[in-house]
N, C-alpha and C. Protein backbone atom coordinates (compact mmCIF):
# COMPACT_ATOMS: atom_id res chain seq x y z
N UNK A 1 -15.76 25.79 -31.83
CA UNK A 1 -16.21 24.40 -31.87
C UNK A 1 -17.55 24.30 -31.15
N UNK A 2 -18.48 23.55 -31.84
CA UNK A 2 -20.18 23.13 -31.23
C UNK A 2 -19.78 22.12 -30.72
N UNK A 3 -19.83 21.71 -28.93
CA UNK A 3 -19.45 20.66 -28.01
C UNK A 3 -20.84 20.19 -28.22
N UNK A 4 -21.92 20.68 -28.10
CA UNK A 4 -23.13 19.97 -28.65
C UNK A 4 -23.09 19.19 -29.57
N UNK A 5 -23.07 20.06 -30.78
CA UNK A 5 -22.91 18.90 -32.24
C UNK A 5 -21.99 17.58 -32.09
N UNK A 6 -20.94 18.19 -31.03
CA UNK A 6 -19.69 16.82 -30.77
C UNK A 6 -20.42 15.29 -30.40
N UNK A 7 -21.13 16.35 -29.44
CA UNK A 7 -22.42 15.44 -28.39
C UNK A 7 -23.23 14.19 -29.17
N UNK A 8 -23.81 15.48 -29.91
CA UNK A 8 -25.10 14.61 -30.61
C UNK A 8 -24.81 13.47 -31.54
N UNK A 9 -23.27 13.49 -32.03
CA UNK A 9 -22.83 12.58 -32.80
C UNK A 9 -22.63 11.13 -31.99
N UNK A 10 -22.19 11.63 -30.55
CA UNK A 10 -22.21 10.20 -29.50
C UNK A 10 -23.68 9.45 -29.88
N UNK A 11 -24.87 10.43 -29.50
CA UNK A 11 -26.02 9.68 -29.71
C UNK A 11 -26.58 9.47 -30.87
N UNK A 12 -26.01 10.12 -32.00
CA UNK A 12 -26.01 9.11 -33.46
C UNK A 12 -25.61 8.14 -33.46
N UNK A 13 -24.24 7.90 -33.11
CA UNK A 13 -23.43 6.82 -32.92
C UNK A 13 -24.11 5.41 -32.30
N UNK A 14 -23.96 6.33 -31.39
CA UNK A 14 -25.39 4.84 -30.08
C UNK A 14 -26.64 4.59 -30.96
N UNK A 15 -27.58 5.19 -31.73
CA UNK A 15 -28.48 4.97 -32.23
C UNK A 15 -28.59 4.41 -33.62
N UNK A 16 -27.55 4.39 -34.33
CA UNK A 16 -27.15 3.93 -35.86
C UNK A 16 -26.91 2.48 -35.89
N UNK A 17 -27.69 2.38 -37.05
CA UNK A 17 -27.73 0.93 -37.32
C UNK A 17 -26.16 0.80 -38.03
N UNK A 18 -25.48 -0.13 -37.61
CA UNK A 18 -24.31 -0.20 -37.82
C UNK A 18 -23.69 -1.87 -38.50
N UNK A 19 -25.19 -2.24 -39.78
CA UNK A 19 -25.13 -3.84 -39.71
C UNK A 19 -23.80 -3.94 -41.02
N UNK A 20 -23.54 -2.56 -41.51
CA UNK A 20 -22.51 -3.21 -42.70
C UNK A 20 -21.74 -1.92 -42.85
N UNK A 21 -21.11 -1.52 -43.82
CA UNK A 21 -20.47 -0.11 -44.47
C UNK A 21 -21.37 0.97 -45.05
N UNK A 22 -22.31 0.38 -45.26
CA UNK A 22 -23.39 1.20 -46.13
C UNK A 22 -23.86 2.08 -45.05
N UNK A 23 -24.53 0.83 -43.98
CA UNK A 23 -25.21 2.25 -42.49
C UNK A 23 -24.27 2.47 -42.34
N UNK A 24 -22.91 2.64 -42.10
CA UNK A 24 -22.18 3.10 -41.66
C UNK A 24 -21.42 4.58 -42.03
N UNK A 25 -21.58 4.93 -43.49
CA UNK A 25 -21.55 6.12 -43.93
C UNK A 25 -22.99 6.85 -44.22
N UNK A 26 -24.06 5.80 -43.92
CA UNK A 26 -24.90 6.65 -43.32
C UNK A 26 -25.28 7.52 -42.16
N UNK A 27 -24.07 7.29 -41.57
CA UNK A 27 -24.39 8.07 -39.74
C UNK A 27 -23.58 9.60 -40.30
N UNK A 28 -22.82 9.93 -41.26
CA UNK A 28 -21.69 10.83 -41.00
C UNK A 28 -22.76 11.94 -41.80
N UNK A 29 -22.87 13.47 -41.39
CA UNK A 29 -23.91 13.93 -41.87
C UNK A 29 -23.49 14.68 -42.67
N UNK A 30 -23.64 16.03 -43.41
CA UNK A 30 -23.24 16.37 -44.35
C UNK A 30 -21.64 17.38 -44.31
N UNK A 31 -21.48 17.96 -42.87
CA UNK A 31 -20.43 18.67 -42.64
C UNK A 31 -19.15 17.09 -42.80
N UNK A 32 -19.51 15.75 -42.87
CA UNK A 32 -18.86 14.69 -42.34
C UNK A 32 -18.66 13.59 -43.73
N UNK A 33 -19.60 14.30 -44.65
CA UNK A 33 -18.75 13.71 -45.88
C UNK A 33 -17.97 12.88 -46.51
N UNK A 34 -17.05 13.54 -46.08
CA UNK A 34 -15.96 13.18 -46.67
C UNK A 34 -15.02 12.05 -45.87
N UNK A 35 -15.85 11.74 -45.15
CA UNK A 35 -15.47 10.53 -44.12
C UNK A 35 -16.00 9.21 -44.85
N UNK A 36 -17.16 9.24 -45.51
CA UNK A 36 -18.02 8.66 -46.26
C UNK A 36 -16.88 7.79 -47.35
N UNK A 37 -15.77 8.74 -47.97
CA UNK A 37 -15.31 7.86 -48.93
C UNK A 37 -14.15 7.33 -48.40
N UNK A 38 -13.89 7.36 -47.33
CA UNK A 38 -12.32 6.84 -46.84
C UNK A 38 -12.43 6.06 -45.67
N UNK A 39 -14.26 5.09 -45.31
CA UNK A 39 -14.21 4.36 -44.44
C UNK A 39 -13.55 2.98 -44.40
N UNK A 40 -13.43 1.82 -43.86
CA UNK A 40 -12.87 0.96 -44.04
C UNK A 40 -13.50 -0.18 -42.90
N UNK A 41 -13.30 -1.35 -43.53
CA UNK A 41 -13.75 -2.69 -42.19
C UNK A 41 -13.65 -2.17 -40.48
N UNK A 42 -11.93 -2.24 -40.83
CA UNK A 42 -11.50 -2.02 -39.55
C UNK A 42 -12.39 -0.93 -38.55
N UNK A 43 -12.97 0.82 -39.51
CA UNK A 43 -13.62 1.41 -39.04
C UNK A 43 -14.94 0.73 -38.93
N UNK A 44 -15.83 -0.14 -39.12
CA UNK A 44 -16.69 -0.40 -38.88
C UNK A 44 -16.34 -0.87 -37.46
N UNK A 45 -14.92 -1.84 -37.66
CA UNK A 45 -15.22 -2.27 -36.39
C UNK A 45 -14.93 -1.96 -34.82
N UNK A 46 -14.53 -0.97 -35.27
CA UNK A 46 -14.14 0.53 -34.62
C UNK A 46 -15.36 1.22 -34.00
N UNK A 47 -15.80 1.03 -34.67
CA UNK A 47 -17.11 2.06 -34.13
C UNK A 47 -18.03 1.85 -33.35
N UNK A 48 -18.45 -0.15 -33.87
CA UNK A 48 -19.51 -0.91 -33.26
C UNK A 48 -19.21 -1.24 -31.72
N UNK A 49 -17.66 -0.92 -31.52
CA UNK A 49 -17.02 -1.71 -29.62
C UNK A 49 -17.62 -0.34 -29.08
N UNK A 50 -17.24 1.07 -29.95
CA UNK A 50 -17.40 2.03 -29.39
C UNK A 50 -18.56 2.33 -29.32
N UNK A 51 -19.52 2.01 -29.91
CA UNK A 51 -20.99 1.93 -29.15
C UNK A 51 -21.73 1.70 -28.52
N UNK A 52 -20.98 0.07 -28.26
CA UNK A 52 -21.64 -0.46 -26.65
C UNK A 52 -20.66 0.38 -25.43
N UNK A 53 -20.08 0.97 -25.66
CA UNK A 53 -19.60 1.73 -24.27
C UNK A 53 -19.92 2.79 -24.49
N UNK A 54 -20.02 3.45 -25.76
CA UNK A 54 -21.09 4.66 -25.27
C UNK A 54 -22.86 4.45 -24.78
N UNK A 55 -23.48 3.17 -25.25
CA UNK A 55 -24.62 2.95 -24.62
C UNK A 55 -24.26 2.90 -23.10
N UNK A 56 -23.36 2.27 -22.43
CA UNK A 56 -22.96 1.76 -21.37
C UNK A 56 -23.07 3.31 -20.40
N UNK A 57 -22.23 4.70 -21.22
CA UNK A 57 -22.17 5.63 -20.46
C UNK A 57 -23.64 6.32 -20.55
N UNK A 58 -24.80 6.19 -21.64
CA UNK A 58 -25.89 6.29 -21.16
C UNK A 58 -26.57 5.43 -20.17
N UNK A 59 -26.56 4.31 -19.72
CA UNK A 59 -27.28 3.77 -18.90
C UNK A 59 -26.75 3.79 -18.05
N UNK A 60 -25.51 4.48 -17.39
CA UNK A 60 -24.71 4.93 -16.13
C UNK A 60 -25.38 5.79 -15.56
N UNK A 61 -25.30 6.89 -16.96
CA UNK A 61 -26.14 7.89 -16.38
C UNK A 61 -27.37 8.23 -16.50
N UNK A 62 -28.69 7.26 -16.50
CA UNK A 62 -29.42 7.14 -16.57
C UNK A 62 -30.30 6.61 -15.55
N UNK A 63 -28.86 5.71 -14.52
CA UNK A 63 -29.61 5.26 -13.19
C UNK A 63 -28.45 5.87 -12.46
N UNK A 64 -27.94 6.70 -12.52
CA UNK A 64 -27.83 8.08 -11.47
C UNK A 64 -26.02 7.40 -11.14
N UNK A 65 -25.41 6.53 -12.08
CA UNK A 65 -24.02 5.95 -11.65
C UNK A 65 -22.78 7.12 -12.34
N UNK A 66 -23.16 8.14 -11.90
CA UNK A 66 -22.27 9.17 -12.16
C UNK A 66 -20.70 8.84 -12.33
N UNK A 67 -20.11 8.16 -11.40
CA UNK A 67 -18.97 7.34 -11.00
C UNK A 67 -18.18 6.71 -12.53
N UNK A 68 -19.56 6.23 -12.87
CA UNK A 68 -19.19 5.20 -13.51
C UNK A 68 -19.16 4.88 -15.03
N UNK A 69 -19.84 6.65 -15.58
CA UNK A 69 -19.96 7.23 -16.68
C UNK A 69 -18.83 7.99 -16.81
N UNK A 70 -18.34 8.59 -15.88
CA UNK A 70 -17.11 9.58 -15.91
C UNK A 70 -15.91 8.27 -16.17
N UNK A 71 -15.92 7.24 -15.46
CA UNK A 71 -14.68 6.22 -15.72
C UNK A 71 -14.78 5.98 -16.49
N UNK A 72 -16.04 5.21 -17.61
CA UNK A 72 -16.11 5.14 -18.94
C UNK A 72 -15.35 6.27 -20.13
N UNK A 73 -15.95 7.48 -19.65
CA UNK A 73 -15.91 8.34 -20.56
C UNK A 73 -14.30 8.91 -20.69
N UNK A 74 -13.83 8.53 -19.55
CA UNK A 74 -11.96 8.85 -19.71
C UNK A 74 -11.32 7.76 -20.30
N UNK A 75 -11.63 6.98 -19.91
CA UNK A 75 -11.02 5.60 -20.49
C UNK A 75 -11.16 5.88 -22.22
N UNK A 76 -11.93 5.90 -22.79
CA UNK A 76 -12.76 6.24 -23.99
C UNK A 76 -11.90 7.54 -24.46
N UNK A 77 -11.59 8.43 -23.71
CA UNK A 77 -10.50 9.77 -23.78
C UNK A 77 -9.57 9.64 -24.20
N UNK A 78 -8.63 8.48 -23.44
CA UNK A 78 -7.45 7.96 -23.25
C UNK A 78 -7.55 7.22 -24.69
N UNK A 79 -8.03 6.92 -25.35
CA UNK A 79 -8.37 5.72 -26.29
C UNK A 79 -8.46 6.80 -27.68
N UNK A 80 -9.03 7.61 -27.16
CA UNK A 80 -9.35 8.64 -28.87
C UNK A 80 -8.95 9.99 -28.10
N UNK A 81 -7.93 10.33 -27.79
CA UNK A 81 -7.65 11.46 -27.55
C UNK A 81 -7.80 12.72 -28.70
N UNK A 82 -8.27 14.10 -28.36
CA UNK A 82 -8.24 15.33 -28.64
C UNK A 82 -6.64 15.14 -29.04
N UNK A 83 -6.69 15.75 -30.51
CA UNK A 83 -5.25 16.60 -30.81
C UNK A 83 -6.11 17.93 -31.96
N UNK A 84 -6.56 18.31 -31.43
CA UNK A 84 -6.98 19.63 -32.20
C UNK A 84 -6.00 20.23 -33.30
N UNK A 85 -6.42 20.54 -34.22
CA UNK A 85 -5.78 21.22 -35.58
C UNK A 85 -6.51 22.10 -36.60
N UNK A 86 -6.06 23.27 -37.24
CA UNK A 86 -7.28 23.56 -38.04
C UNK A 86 -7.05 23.13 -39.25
N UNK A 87 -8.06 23.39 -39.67
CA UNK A 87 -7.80 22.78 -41.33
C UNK A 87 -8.93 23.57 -42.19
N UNK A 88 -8.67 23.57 -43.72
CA UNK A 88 -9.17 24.33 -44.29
C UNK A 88 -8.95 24.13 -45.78
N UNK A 89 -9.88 24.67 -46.83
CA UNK A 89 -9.23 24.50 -48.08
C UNK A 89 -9.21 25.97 -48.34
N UNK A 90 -9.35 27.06 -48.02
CA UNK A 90 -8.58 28.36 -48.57
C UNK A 90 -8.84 29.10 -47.15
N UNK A 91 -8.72 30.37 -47.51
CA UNK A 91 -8.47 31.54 -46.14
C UNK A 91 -9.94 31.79 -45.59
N UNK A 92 -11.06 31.36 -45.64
CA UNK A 92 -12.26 31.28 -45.56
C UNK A 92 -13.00 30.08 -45.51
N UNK A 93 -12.33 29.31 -45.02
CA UNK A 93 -13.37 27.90 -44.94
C UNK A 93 -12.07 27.06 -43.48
N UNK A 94 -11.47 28.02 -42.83
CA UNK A 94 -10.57 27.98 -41.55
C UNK A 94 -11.81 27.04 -40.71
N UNK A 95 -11.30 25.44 -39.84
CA UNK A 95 -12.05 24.92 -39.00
C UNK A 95 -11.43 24.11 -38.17
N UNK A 96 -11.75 23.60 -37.20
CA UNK A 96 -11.18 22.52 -36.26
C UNK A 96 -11.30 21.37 -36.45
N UNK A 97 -10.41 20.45 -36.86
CA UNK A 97 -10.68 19.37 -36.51
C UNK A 97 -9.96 18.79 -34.94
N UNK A 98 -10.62 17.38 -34.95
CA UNK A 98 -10.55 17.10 -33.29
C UNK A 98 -9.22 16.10 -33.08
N UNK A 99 -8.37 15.49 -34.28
CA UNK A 99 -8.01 14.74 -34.89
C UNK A 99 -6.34 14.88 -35.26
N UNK A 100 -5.20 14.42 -35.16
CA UNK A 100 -3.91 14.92 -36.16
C UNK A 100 -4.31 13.94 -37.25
N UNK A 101 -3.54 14.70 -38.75
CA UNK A 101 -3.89 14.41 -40.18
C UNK A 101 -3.21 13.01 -40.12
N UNK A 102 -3.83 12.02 -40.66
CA UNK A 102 -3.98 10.95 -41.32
C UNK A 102 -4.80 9.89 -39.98
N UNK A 103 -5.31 10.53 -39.09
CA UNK A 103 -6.06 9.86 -38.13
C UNK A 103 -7.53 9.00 -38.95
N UNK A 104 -7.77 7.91 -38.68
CA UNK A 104 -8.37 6.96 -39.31
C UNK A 104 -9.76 7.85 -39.16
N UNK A 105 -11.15 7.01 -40.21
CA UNK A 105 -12.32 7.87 -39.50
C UNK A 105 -12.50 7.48 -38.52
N UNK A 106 -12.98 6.47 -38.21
CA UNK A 106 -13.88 6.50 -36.77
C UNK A 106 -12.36 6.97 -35.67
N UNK A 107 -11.08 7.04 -35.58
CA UNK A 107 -10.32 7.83 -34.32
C UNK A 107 -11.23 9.02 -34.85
N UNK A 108 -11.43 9.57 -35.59
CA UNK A 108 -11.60 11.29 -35.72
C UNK A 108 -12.98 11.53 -35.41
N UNK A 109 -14.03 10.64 -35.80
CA UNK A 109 -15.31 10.80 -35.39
C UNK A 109 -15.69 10.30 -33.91
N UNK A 110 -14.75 9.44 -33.08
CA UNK A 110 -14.87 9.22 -31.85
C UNK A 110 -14.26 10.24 -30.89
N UNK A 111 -13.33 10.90 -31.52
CA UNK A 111 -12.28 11.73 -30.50
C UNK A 111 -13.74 13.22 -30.23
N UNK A 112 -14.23 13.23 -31.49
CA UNK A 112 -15.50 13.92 -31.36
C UNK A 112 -15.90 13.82 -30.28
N UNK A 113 -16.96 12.52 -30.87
CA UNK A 113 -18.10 12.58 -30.05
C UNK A 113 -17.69 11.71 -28.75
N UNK A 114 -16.90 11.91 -28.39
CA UNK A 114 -16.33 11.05 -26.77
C UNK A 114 -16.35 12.74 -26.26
N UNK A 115 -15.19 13.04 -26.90
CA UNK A 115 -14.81 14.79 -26.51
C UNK A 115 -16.72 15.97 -26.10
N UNK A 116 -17.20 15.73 -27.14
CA UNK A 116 -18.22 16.29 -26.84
C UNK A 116 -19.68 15.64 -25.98
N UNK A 117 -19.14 14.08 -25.91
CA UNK A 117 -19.97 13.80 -24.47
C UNK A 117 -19.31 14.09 -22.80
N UNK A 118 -18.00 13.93 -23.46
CA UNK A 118 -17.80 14.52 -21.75
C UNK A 118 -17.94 15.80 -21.62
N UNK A 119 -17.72 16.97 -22.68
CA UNK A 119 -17.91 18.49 -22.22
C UNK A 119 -19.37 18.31 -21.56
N UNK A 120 -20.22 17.64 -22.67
CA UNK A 120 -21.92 17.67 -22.07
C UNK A 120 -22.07 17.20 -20.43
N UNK A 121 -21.60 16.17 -20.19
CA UNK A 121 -21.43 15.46 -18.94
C UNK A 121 -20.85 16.83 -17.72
N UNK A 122 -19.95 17.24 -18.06
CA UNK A 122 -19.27 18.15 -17.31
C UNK A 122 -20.58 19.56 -16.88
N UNK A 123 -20.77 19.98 -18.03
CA UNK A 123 -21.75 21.05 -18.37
C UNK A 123 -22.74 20.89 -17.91
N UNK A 124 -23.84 19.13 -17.93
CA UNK A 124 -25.27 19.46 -17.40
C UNK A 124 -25.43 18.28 -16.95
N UNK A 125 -24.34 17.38 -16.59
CA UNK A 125 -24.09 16.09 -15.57
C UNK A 125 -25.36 15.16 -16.15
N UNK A 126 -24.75 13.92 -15.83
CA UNK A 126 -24.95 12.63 -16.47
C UNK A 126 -26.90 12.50 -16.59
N UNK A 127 -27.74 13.35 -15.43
CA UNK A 127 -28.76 12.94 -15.71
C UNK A 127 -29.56 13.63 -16.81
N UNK A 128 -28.71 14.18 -17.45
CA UNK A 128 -29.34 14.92 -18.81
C UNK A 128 -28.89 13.91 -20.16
N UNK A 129 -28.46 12.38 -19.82
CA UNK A 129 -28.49 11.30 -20.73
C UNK A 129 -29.63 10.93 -20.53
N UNK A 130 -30.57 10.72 -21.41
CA UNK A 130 -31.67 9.81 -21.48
C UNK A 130 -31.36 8.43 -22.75
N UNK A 131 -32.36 7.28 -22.10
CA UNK A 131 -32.88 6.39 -22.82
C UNK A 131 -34.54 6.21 -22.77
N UNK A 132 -34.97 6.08 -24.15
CA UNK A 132 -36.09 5.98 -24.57
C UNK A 132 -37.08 4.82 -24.00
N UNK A 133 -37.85 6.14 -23.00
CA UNK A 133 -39.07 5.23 -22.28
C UNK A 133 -40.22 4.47 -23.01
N UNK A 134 -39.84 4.45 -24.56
CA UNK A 134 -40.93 3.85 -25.09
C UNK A 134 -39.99 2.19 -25.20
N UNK A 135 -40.61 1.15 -24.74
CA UNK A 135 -39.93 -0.18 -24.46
C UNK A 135 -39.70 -0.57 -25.84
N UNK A 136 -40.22 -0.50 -26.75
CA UNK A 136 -39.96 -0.90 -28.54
C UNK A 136 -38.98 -0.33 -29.16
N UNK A 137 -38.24 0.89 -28.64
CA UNK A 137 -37.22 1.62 -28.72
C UNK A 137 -35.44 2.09 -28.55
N UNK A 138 -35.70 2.08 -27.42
CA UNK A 138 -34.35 1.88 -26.53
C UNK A 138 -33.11 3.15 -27.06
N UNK A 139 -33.47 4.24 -28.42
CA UNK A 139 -32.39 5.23 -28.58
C UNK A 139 -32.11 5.69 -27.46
N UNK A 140 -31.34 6.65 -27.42
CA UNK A 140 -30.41 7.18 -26.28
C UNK A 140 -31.29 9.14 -26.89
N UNK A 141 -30.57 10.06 -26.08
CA UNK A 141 -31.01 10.66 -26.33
C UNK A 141 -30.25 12.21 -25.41
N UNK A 142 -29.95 13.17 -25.56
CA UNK A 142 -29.47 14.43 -24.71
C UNK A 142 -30.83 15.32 -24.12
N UNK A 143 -30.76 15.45 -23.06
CA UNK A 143 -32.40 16.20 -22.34
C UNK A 143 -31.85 17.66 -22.83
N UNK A 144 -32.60 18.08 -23.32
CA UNK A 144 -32.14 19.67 -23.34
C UNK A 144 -33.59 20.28 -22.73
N UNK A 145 -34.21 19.62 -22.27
CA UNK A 145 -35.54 19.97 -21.30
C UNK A 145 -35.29 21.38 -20.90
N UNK A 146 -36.16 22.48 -20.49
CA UNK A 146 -35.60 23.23 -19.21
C UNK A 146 -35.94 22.79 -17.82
N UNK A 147 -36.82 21.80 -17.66
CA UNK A 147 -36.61 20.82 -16.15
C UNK A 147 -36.00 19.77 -16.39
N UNK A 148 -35.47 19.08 -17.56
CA UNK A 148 -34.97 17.78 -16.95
C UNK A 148 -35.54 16.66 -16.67
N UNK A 149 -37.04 16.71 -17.89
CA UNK A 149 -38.42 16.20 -17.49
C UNK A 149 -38.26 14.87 -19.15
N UNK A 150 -37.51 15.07 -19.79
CA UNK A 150 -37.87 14.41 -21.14
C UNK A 150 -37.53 12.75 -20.77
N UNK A 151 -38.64 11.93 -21.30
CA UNK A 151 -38.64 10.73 -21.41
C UNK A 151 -38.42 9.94 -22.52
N UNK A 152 -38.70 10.36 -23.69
CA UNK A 152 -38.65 9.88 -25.20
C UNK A 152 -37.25 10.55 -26.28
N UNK A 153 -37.30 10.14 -27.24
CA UNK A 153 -35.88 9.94 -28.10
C UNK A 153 -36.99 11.22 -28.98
N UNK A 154 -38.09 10.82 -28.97
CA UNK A 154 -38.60 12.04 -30.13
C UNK A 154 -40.31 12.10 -29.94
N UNK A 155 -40.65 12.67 -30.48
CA UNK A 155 -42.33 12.76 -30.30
C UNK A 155 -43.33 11.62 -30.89
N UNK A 156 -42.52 11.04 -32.20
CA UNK A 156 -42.96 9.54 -32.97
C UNK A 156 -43.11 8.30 -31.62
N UNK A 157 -41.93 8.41 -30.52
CA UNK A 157 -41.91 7.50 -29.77
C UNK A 157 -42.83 7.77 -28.65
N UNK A 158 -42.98 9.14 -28.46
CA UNK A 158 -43.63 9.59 -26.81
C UNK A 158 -44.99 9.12 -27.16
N UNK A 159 -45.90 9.93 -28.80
CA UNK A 159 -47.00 9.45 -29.20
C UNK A 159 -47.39 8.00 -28.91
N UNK A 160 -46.38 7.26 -29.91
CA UNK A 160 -46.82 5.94 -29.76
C UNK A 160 -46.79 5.32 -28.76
N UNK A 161 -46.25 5.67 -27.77
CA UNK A 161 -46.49 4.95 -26.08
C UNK A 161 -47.29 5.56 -25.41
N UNK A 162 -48.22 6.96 -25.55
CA UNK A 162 -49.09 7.60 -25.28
C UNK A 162 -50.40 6.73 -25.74
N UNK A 163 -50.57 6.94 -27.25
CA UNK A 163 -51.19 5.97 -28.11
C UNK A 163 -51.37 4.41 -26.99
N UNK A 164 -50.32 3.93 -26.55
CA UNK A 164 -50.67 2.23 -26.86
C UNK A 164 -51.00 2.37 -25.17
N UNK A 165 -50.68 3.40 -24.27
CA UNK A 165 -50.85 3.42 -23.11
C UNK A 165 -52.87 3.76 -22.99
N UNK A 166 -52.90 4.60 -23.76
CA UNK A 166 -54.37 5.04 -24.08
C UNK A 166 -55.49 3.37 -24.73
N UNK A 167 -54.80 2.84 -25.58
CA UNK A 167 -55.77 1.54 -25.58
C UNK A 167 -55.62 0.91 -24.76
N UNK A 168 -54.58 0.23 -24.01
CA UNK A 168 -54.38 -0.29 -23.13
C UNK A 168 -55.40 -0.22 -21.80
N UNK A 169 -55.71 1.01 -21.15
CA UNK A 169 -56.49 1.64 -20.71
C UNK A 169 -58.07 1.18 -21.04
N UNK A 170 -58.36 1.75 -22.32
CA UNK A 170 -58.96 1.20 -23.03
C UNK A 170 -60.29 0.04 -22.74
N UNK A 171 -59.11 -1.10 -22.94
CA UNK A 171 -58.97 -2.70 -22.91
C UNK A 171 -59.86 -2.73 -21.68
N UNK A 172 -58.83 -2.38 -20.95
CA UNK A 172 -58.90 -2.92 -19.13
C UNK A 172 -59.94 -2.60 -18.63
N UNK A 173 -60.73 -1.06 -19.50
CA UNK A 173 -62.28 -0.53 -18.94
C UNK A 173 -63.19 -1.80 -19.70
N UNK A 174 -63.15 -1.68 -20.90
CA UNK A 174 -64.41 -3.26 -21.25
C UNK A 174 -63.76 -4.03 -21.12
N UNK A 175 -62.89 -3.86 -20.18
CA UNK A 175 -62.93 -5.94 -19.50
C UNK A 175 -63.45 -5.82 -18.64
N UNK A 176 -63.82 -4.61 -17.69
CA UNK A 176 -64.43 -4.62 -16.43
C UNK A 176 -65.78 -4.82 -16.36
N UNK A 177 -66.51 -5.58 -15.55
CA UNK A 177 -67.67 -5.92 -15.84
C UNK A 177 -68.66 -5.31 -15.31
N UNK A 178 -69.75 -4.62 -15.73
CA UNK A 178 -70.49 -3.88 -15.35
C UNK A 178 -71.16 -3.51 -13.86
N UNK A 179 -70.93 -4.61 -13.36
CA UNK A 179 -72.28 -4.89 -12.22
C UNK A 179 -70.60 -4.23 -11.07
N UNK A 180 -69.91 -4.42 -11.31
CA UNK A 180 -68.22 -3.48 -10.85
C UNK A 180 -68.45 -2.03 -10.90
N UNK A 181 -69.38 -1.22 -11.73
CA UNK A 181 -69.62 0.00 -11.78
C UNK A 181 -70.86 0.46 -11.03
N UNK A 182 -71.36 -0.35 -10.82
CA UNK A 182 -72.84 0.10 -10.26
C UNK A 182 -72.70 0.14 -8.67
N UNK A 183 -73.13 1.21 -8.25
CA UNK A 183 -73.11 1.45 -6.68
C UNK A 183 -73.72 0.40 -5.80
N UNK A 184 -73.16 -0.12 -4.78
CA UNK A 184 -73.98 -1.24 -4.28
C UNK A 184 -75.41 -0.78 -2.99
């Protein structure tokens, strides 16, 4: 099992537009398919509670409330528990699911990505959750930095706040008025 991939589905989850059924089998990616034809209301509305508390366990751990991401993230445990099983359609396509059979989608896609945010949490602790320092933004995001240095959801966002930080700058030099530059 990829506890990463488990991971990254939390911060799909948190980041997916989630306004009807349509985005909503748009988040499931191609290993996830088949989730696509057997969603339902109820899973929508399943998914959307479970997003503001997974945002909740990013911004825990984002201002250093370790405490308070780990209580989230069990509670959330307790709620979509791990029942591991394999499953398969012949002797060569053997895999795990996270789930017992007839578990709804979103139990099976949350037991995931709950399961694979706390391994992450455990593994490289809460301050390797980021949220996106570009203010127009707000995704969530996993640091896989090797310092622990990443600020942005992606390079589209770091640019463009680089970008608007650079005119900004800009601005503020010809607003300054000349006779301000000249040595007295």
């Amino acid at each position: 099992m990829n506890f990463d991939e488990y991971a990254r589905t939390a911060v799909d989850l948190v980041n997916a537009d989630l306004s009807d059924l349509a985005d909503m089998r748009a988040l499931f990616a191609d290993d996830q398919g088949w989730m696509r034809e057997h969603v339902t209301e109820k899973d929508l509305g399943m998914l959307r509670r479970a997003q503001r508390r997974l945002r909740d366990v990013f911004e825990f751990g984002t201002t250093g409330r370790d405490g308070d991401a780990v209580n989230e993230l069990n509670t959330l445990l307790e709620n979509f528990p791990v029942q591991p099983r394999i499953s398969g359609h012949d002797a060569s396509d053997w895999h795990m699911h996270v789930t017992s059979r007839g578990a709804s989608v979103s139990a099976e896609y949350l037991a995931g990505a709950v399961w694979g945010l706390s391994v992450w949490l455990c593994e490289y602790g809460s301050a390797r959750f980021g949220i996106c320092a570009d203010e127009r933004c707000g995704n969530v995001y996993l640091d896989t930095s090797s310092n622990n240095c990443r600020r942005f959801c992606s390079e589209r966002c770091a640019t463009r706040s680089h970008v608007a930080a650079h005119r900004a700058r800009k601005r503020a030099a010809n607003l300054t008025p000349a006779s301000n530059l000249t040595p007295a």
